[in-house]
Each structure stands twice: as C-alpha cells, then as structure tokens.
C-alpha atoms as a PDB file:
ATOM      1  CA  UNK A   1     -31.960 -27.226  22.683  1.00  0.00           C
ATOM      2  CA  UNK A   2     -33.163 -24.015  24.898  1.00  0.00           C
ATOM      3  CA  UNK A   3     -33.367 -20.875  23.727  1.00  0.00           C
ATOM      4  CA  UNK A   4     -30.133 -20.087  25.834  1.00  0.00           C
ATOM      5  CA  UNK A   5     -27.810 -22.786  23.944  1.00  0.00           C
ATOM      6  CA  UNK A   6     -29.238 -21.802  20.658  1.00  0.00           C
ATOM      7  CA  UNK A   7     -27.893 -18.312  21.201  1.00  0.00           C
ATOM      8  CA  UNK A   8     -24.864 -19.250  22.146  1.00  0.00           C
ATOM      9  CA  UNK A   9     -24.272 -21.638  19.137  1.00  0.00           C
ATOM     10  CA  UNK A  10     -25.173 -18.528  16.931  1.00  0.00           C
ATOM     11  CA  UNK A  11     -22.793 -16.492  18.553  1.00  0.00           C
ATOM     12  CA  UNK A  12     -20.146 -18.781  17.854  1.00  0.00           C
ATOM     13  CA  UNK A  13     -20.522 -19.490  14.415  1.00  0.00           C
ATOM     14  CA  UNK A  14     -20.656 -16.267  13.433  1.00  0.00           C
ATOM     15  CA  UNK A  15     -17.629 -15.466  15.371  1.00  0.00           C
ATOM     16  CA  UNK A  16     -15.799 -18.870  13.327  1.00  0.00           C
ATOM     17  CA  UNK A  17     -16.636 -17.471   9.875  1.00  0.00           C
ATOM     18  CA  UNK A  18     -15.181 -14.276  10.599  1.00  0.00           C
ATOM     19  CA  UNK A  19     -11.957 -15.652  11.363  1.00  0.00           C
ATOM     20  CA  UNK A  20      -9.339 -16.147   8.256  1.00  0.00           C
ATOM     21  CA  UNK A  21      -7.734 -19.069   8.830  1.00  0.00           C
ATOM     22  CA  UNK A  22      -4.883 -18.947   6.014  1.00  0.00           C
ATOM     23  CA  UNK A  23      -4.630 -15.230   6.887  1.00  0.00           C
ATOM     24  CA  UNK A  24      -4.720 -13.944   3.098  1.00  0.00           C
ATOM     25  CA  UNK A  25      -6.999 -10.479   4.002  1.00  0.00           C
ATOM     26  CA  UNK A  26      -4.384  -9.744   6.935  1.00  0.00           C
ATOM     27  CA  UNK A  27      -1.773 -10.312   4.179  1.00  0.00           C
ATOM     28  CA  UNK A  28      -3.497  -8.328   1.878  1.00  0.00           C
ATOM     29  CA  UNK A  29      -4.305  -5.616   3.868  1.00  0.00           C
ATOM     30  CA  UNK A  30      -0.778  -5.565   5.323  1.00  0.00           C
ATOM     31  CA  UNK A  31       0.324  -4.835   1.968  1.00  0.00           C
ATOM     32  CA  UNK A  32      -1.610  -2.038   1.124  1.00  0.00           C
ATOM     33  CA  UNK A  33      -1.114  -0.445   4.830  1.00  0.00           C
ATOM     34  CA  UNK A  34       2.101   0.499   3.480  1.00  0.00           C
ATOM     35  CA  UNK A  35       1.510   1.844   0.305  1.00  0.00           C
ATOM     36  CA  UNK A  36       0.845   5.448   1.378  1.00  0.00           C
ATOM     37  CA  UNK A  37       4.897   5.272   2.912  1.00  0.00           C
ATOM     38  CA  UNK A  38       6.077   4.153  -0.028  1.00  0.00           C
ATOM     39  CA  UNK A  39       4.287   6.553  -2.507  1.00  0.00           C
ATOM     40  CA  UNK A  40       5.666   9.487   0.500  1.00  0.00           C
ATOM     41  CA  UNK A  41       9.115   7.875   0.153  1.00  0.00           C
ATOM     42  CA  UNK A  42       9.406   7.222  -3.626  1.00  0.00           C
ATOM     43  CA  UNK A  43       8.527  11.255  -4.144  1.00  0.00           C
ATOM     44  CA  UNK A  44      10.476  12.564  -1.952  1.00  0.00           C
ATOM     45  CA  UNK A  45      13.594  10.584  -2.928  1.00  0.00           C
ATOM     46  CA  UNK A  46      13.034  11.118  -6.589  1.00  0.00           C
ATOM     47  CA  UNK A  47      12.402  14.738  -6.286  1.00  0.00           C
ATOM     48  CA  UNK A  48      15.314  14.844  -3.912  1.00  0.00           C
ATOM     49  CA  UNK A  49      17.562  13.365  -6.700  1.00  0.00           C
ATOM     50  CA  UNK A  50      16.314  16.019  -9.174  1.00  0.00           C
ATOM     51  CA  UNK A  51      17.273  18.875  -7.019  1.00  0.00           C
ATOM     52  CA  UNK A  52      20.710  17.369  -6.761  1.00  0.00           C
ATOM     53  CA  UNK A  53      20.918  16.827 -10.527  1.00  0.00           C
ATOM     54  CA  UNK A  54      18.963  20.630 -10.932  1.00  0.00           C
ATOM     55  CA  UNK A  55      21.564  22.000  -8.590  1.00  0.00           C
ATOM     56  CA  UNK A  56      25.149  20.150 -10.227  1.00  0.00           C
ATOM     57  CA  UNK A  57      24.300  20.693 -14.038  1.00  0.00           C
ATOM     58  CA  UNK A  58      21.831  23.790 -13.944  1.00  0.00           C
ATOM     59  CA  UNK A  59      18.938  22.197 -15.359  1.00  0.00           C
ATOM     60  CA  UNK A  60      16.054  23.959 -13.214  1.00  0.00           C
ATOM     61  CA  UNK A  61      13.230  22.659 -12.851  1.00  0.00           C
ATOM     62  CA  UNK A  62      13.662  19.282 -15.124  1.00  0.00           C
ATOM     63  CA  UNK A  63      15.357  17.421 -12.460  1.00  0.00           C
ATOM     64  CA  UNK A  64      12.750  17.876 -10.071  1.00  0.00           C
ATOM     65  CA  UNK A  65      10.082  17.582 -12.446  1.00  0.00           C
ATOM     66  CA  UNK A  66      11.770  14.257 -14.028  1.00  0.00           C
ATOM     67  CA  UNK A  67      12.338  12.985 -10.249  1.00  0.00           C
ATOM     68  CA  UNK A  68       8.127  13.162  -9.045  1.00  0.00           C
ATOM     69  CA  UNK A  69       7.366  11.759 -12.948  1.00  0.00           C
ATOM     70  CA  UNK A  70       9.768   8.610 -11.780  1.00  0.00           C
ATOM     71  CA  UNK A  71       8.291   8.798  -8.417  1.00  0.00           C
ATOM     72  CA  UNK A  72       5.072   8.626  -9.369  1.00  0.00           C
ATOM     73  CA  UNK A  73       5.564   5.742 -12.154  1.00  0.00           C
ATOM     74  CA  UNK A  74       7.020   3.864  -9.345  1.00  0.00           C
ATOM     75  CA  UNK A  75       4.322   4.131  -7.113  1.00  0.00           C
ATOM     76  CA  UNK A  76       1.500   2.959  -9.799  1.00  0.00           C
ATOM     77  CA  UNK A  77       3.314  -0.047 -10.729  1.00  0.00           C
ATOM     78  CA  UNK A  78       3.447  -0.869  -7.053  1.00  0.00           C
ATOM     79  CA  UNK A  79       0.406  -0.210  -6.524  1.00  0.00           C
ATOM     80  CA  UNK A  80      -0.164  -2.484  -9.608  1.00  0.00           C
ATOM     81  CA  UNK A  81       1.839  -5.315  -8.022  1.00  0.00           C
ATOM     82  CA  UNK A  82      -0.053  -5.593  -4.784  1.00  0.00           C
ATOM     83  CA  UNK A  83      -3.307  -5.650  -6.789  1.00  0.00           C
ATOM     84  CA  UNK A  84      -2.528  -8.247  -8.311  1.00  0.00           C
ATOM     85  CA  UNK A  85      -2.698  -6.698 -11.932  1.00  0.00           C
ATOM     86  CA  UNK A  86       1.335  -5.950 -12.461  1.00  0.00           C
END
C-alpha cells in the first residue's frame, strides 16, 4: 500500500467513527438545545400568572414570587427528565 492510499484509508476511518449511526447524541443534544426556551418560557408564564393572581386578589408580591418558585421547579425536573435522572 503507498504512502498515498494509507492516508487516505486514515482519513476515512476516522471520518466513519465520527459518524452516529443510530443518531442518539443528535437526539440528545436536540433535547437539551431547547432547554434554555423552556426555562425562558416556564418563568415568564408562571410569573405572568402571579401578577394576574397579585393584581385580582391583592396579594403583592406572593403571586409573583409563588409563579418563578413553580417556574423554576418546572424547569429542574425537566431538566431532570432529559438527563435521564427524573
């Protein structure tokens, strides 16, 4: 085998064991791309909700404060599902 073929064979096994072929890391790391939107999303919803429920039965600031505690819970066990652990 020349020098030439050698290197190319190299080349081209390296390139094969980078592939995934059942695709989990692209899975996996399509998962966790979107955890940053959902922790966004779940605290600004909550919080959102505890303004409205400040604002109709006077309770300032434990609505708010109750809505990014809920917010927050719901983005760790998330977080805790995609891992694996939850």
């Amino acid at each position: 085998m020349t020098e030439e073929n050698a290197e190319q064979k190299r080349s081209k096994d390296s390139a094969d064991s980078a592939k995934d072929p059942s695709g989990v890391e692209l899975k996996r790391s399509a998962g966790w791309s979107t955890i940053g939107l959902q922790m966004v999303l779940a605290f600004v919803i909550f919080a959102w909700v505890g303004q409205w429920i400040d604002s109709r039965y006077e309770t300032d600031p434990w609505g708010v404060l109750g809505g990014c505690l809920l917010g927050f819970i719901s983005v760790i066990i998330e977080a805790l599902k995609e891992s694996g652990r939850g």
